[in-house]
N, C-alpha and C. Protein backbone atom coordinates (compact mmCIF):
# COMPACT_ATOMS: atom_id res chain seq x y z
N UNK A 1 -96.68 -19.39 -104.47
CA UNK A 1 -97.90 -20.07 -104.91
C UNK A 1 -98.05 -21.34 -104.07
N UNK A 2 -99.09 -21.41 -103.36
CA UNK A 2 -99.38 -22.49 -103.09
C UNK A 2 -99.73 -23.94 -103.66
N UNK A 3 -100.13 -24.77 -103.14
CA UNK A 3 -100.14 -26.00 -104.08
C UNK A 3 -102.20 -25.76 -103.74
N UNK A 4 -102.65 -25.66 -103.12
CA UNK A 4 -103.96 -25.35 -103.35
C UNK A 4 -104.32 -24.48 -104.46
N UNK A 5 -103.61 -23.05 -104.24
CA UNK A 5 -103.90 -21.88 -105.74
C UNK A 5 -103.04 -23.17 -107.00
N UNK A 6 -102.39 -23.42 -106.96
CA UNK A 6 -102.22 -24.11 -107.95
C UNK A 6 -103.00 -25.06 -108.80
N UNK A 7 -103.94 -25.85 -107.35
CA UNK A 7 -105.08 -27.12 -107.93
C UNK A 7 -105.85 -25.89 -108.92
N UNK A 8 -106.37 -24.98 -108.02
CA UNK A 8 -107.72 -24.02 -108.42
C UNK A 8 -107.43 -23.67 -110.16
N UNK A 9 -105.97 -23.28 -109.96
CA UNK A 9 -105.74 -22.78 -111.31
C UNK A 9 -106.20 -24.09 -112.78
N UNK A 10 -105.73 -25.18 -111.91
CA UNK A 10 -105.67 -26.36 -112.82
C UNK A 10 -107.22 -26.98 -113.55
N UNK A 11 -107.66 -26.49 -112.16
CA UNK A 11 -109.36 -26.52 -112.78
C UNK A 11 -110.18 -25.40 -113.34
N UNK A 12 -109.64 -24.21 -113.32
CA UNK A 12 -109.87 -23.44 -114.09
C UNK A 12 -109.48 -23.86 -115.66
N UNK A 13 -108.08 -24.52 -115.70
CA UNK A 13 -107.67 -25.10 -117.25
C UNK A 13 -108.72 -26.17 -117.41
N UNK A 14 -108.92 -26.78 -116.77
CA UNK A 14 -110.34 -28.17 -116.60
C UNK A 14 -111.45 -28.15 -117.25
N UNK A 15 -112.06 -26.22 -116.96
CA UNK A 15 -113.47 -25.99 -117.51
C UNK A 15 -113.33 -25.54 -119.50
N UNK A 16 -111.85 -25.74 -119.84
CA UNK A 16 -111.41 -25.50 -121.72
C UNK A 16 -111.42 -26.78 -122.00
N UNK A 17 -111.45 -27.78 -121.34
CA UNK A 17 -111.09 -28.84 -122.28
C UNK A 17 -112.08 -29.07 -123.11
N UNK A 18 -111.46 -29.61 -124.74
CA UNK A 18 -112.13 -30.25 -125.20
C UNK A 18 -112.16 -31.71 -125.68
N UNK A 19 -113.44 -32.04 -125.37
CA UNK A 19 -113.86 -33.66 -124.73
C UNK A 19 -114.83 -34.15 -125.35
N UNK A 20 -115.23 -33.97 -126.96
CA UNK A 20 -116.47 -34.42 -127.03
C UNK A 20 -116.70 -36.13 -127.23
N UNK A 21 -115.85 -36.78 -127.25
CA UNK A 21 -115.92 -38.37 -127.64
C UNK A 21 -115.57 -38.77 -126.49
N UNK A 22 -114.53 -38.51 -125.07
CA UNK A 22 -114.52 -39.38 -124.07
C UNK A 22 -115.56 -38.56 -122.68
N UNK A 23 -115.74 -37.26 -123.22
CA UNK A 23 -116.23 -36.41 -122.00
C UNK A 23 -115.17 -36.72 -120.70
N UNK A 24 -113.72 -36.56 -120.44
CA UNK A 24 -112.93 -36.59 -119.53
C UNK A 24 -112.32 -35.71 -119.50
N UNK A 25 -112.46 -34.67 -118.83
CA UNK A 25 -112.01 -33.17 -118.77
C UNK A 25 -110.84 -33.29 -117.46
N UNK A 26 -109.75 -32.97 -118.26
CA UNK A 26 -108.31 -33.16 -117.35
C UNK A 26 -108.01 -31.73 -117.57
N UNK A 27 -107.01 -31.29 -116.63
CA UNK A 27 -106.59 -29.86 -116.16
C UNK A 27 -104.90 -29.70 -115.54
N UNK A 28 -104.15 -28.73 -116.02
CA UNK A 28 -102.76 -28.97 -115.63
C UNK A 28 -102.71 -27.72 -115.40
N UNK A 29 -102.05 -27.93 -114.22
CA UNK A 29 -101.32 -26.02 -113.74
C UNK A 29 -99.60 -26.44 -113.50
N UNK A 30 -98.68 -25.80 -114.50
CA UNK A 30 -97.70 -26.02 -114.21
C UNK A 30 -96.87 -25.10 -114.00
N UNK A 31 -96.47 -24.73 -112.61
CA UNK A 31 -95.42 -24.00 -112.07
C UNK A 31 -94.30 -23.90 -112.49
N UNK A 32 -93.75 -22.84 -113.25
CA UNK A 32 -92.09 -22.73 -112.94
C UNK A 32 -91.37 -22.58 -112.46
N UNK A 33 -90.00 -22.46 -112.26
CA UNK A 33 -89.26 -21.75 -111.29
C UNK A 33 -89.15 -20.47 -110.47
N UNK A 34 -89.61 -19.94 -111.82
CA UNK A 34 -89.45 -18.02 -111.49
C UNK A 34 -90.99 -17.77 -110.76
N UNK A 35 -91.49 -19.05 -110.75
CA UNK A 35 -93.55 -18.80 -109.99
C UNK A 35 -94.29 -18.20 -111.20
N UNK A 36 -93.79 -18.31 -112.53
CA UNK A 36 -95.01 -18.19 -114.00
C UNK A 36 -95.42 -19.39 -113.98
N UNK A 37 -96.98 -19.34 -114.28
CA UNK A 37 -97.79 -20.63 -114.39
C UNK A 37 -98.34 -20.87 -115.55
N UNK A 38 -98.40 -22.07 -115.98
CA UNK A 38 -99.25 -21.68 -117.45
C UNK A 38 -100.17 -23.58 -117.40
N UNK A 39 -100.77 -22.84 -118.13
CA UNK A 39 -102.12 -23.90 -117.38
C UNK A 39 -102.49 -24.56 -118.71
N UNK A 40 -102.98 -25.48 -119.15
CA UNK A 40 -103.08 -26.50 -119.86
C UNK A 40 -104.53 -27.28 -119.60
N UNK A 41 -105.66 -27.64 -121.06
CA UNK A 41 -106.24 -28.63 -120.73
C UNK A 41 -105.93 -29.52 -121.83
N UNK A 42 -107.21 -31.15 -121.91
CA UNK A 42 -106.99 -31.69 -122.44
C UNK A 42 -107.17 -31.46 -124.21
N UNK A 43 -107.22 -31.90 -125.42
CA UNK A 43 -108.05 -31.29 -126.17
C UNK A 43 -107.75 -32.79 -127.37
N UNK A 44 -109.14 -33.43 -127.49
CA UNK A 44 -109.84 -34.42 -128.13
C UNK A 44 -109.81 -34.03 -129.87
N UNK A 45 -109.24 -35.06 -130.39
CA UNK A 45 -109.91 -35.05 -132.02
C UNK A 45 -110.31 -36.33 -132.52
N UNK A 46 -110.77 -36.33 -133.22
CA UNK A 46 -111.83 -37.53 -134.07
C UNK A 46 -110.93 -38.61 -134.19
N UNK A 47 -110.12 -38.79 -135.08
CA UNK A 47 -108.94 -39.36 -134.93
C UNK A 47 -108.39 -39.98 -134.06
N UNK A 48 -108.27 -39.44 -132.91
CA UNK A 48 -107.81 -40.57 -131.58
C UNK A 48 -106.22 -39.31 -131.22
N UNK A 49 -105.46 -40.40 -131.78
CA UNK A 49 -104.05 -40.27 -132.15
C UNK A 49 -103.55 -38.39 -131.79
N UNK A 50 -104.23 -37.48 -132.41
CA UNK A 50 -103.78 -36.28 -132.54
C UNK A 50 -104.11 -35.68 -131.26
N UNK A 51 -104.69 -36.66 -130.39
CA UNK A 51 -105.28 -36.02 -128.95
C UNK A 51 -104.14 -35.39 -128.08
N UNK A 52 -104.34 -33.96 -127.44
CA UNK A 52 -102.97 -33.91 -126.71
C UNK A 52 -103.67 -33.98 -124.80
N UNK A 53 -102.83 -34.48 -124.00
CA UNK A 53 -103.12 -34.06 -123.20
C UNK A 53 -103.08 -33.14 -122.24
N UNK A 54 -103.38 -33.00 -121.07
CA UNK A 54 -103.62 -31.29 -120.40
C UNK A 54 -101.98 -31.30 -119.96
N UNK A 55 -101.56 -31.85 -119.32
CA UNK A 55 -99.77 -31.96 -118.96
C UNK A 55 -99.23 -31.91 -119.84
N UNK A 56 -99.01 -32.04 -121.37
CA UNK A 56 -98.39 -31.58 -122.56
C UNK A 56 -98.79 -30.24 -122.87
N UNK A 57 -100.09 -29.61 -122.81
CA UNK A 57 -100.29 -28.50 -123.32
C UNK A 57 -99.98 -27.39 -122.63
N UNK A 58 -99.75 -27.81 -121.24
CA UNK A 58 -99.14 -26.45 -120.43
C UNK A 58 -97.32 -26.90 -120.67
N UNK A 59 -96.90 -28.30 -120.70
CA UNK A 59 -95.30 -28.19 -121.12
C UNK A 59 -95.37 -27.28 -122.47
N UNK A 60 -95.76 -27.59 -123.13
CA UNK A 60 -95.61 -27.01 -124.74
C UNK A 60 -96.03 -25.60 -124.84
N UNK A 61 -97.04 -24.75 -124.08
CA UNK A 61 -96.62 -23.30 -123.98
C UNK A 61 -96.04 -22.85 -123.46
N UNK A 62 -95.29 -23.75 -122.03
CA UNK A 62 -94.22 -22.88 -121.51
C UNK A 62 -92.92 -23.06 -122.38
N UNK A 63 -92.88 -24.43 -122.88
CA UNK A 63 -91.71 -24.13 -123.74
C UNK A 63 -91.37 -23.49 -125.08
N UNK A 64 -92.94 -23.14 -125.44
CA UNK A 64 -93.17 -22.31 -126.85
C UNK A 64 -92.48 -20.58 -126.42
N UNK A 65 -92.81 -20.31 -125.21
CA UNK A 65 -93.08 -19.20 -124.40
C UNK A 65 -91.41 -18.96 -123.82
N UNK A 66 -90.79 -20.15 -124.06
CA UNK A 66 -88.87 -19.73 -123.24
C UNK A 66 -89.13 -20.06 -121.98
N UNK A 67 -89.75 -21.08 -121.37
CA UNK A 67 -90.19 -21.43 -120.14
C UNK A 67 -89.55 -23.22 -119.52
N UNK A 68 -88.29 -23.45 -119.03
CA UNK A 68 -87.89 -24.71 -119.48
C UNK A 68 -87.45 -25.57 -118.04
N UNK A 69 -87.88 -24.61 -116.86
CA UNK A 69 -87.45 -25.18 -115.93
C UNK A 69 -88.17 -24.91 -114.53
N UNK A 70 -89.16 -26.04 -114.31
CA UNK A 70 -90.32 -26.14 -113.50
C UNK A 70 -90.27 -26.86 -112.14
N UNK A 71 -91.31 -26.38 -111.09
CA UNK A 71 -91.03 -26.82 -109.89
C UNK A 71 -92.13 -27.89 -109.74
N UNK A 72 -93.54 -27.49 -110.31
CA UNK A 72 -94.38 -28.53 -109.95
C UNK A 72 -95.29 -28.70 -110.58
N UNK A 73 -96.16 -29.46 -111.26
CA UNK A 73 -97.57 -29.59 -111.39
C UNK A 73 -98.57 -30.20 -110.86
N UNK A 74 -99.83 -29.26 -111.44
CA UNK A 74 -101.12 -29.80 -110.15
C UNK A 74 -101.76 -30.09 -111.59
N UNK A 75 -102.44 -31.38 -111.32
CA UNK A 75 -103.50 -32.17 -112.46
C UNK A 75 -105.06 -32.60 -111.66
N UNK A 76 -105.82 -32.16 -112.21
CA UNK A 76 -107.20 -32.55 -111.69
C UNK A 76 -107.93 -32.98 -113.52
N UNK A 77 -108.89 -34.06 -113.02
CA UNK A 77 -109.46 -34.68 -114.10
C UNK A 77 -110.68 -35.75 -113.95
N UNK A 78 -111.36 -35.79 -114.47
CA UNK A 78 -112.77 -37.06 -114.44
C UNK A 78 -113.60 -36.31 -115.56
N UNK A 79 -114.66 -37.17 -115.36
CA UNK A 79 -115.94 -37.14 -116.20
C UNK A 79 -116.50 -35.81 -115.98
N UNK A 80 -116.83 -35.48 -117.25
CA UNK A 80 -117.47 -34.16 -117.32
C UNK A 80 -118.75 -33.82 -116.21
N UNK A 81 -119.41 -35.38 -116.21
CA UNK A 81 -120.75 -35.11 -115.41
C UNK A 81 -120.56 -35.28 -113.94
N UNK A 82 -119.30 -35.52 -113.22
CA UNK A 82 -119.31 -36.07 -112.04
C UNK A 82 -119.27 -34.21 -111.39
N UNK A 83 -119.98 -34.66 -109.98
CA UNK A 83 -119.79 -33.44 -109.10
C UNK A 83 -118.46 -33.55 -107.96
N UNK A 84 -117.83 -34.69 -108.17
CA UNK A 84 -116.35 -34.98 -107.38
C UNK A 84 -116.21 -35.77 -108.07
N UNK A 85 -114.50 -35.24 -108.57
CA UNK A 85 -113.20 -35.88 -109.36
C UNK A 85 -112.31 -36.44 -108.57
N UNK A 86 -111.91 -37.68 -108.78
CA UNK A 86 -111.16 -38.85 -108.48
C UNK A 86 -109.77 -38.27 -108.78
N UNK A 87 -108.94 -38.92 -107.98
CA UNK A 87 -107.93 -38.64 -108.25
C UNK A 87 -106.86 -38.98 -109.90
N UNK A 88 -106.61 -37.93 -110.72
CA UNK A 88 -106.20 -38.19 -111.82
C UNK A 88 -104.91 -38.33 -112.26
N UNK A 89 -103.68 -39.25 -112.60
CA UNK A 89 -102.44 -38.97 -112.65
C UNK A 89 -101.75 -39.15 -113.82
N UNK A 90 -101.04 -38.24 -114.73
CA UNK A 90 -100.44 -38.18 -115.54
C UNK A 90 -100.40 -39.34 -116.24
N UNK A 91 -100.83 -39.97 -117.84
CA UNK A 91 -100.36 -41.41 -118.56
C UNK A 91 -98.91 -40.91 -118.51
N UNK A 92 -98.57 -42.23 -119.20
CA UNK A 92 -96.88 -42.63 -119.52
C UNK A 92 -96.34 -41.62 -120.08
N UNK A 93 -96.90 -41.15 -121.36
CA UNK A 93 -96.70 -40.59 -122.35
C UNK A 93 -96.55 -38.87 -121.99
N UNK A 94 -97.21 -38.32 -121.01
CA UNK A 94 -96.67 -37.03 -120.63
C UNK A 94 -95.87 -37.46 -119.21
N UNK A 95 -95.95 -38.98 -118.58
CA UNK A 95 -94.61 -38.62 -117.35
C UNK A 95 -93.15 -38.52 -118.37
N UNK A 96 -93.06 -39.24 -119.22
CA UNK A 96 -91.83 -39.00 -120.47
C UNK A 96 -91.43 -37.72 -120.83
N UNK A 97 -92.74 -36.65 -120.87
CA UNK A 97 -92.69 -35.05 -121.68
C UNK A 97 -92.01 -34.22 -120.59
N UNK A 98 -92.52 -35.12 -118.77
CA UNK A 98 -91.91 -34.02 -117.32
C UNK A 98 -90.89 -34.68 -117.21
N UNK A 99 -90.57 -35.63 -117.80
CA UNK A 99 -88.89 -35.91 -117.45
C UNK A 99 -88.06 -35.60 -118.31
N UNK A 100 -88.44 -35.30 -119.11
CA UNK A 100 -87.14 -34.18 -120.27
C UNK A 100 -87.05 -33.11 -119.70
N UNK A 101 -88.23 -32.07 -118.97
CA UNK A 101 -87.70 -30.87 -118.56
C UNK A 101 -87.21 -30.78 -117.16
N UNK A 102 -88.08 -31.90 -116.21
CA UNK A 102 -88.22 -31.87 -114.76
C UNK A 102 -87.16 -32.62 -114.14
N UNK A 103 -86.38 -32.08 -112.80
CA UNK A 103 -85.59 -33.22 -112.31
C UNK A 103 -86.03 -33.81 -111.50
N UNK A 104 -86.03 -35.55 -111.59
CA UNK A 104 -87.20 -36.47 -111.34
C UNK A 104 -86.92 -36.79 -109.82
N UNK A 105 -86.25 -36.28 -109.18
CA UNK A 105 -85.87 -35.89 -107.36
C UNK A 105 -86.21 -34.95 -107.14
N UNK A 106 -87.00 -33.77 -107.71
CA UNK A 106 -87.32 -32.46 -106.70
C UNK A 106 -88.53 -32.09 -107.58
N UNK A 107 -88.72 -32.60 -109.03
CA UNK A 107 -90.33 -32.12 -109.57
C UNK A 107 -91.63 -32.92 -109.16
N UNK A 108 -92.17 -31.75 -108.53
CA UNK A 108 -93.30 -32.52 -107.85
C UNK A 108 -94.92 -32.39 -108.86
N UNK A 109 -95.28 -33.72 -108.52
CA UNK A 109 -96.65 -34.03 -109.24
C UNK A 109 -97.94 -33.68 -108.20
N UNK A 110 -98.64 -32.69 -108.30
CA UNK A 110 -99.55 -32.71 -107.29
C UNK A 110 -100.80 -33.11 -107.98
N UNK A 111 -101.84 -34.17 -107.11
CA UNK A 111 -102.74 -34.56 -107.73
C UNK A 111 -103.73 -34.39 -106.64
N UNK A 112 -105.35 -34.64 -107.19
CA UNK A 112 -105.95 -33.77 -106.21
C UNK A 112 -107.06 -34.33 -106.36
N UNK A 113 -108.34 -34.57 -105.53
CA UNK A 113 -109.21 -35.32 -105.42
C UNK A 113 -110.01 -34.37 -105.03
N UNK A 114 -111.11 -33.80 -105.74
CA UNK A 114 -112.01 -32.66 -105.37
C UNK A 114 -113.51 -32.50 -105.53
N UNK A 115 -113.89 -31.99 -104.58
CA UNK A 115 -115.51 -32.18 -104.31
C UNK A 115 -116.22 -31.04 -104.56
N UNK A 116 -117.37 -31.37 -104.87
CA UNK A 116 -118.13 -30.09 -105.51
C UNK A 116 -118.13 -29.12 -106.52
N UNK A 117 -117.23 -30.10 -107.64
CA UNK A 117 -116.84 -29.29 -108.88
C UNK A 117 -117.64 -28.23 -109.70
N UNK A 118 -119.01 -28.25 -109.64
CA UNK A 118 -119.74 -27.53 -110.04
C UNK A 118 -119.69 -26.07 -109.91
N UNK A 119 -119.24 -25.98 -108.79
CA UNK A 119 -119.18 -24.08 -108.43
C UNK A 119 -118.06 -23.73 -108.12
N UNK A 120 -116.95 -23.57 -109.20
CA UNK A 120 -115.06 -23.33 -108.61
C UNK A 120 -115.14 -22.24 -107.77
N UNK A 121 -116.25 -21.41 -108.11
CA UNK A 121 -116.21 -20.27 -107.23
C UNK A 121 -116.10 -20.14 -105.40
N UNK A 122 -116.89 -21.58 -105.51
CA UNK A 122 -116.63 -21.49 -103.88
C UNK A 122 -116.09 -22.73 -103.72
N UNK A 123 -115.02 -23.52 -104.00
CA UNK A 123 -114.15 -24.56 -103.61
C UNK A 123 -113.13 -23.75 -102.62
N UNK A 124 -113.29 -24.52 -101.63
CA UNK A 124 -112.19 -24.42 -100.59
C UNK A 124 -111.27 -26.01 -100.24
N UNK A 125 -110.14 -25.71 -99.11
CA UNK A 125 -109.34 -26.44 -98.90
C UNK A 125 -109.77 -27.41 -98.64
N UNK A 126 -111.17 -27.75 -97.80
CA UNK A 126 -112.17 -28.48 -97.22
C UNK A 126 -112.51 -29.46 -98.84
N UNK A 127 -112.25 -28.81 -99.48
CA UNK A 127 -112.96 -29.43 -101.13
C UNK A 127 -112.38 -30.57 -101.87
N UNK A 128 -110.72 -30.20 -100.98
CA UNK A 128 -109.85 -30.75 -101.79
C UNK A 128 -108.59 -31.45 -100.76
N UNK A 129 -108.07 -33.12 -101.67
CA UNK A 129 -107.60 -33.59 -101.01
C UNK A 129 -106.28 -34.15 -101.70
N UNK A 130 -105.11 -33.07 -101.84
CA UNK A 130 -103.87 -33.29 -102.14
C UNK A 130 -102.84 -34.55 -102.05
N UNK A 131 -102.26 -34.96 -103.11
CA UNK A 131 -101.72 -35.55 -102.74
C UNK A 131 -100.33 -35.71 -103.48
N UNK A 132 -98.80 -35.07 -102.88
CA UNK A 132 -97.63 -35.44 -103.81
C UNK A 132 -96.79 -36.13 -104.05
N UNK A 133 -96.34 -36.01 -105.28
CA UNK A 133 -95.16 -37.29 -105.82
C UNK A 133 -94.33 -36.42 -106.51
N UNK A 134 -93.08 -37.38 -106.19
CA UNK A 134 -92.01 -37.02 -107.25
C UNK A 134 -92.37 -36.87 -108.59
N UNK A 135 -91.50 -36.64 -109.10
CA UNK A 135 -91.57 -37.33 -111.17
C UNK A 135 -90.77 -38.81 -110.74
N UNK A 136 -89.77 -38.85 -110.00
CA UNK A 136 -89.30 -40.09 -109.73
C UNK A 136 -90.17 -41.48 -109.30
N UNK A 137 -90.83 -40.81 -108.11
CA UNK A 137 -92.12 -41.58 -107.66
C UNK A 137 -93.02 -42.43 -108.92
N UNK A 138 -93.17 -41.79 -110.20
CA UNK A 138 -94.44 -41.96 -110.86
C UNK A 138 -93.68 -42.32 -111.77
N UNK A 139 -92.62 -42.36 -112.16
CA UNK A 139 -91.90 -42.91 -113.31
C UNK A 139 -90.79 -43.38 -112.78
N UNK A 140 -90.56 -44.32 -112.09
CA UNK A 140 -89.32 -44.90 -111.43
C UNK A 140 -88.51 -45.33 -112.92
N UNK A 141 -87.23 -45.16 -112.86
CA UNK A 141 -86.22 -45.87 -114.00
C UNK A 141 -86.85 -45.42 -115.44
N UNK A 142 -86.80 -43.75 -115.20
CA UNK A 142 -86.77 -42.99 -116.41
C UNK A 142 -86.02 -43.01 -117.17
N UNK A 143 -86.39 -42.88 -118.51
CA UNK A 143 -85.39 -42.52 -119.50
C UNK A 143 -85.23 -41.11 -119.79
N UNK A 144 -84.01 -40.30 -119.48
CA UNK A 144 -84.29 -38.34 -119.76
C UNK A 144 -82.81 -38.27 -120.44
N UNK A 145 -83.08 -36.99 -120.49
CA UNK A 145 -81.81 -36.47 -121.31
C UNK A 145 -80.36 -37.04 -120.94
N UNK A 146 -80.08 -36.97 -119.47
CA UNK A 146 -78.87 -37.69 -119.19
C UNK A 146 -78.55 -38.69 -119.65
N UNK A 147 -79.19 -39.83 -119.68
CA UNK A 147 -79.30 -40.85 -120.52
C UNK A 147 -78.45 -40.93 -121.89
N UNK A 148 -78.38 -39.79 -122.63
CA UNK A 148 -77.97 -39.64 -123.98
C UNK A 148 -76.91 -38.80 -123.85
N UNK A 149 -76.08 -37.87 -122.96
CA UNK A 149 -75.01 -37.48 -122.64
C UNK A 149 -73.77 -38.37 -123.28
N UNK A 150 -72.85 -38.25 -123.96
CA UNK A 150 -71.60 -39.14 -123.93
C UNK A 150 -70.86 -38.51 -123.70
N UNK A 151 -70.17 -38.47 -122.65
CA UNK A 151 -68.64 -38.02 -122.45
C UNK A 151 -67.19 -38.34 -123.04
């Protein structure tokens, strides 16, 4: 899998979100090891609080699913009405969710800056402008499972 088929997939998760109070439609394609992908959007409730985001909802079916050990994710996200999305990167709160499963030296964050959102059908490479990070990169001086190890 490429990291391009990967964006595409992520904005395919992009066009489920539901957004009716911020209209910010975020999208996660997260790769595993074995190359199963499971894709994730955002999804909004009244409340605030119960909101999950698109990088939790693809962790949480792969791990609903027996899925616990991943190579990368691709996140695309902006305003519902824009025709090019800005580059979007994971809050705090799901880089915390990829560092329980991800090892924060080789899991890569791909984020993606893409033009002409309106027609996924014909987005090409030309569309889109990659860009990767560690989990280390984006969460320097994580707290993960090792952490809680006692020997």
């Amino acid at each position: 899998m490429t990291d391009f088929e990967l964006v595409k997939l992520a904005l395919e998760a992009r066009e489920m979100a539901y957004t009716p109070y911020s209209h910010h439609k975020v999208g996660a394609a997260l790769l595993c090891k074995d190359g199963t992908v499971f894709k994730g959007c955002n999804v909004e409730n009244a409340g605030y609080t119960p909101t999950n985001c698109a990088e939790r909802t693809a962790v949480f079916k792969a791990v609903s699913e027996g899925y616990k050990e991943y190579e990368a994710i691709a996140v695309v996200g902006g305003m519902d009405n824009l025709k090019d999305l800005p580059l979007c990167a994971p809050c705090g709160v799901c880089r915390q969710v990829l560092n329980e499963f991800g090892d924060p030296d080789t899991f890569r964050i791909i984020l993606a800056e893409v033009k002409n959102v309106d027609d996924l059908s014909n987005i090409t490479q030309d569309d889109v402008k990659m860009t990767n990070k560690t989990l280390k990169e984006i969460l320097p001086l994580g707290f993960g499972p090792k952490n809680l190890y006692i020997e």
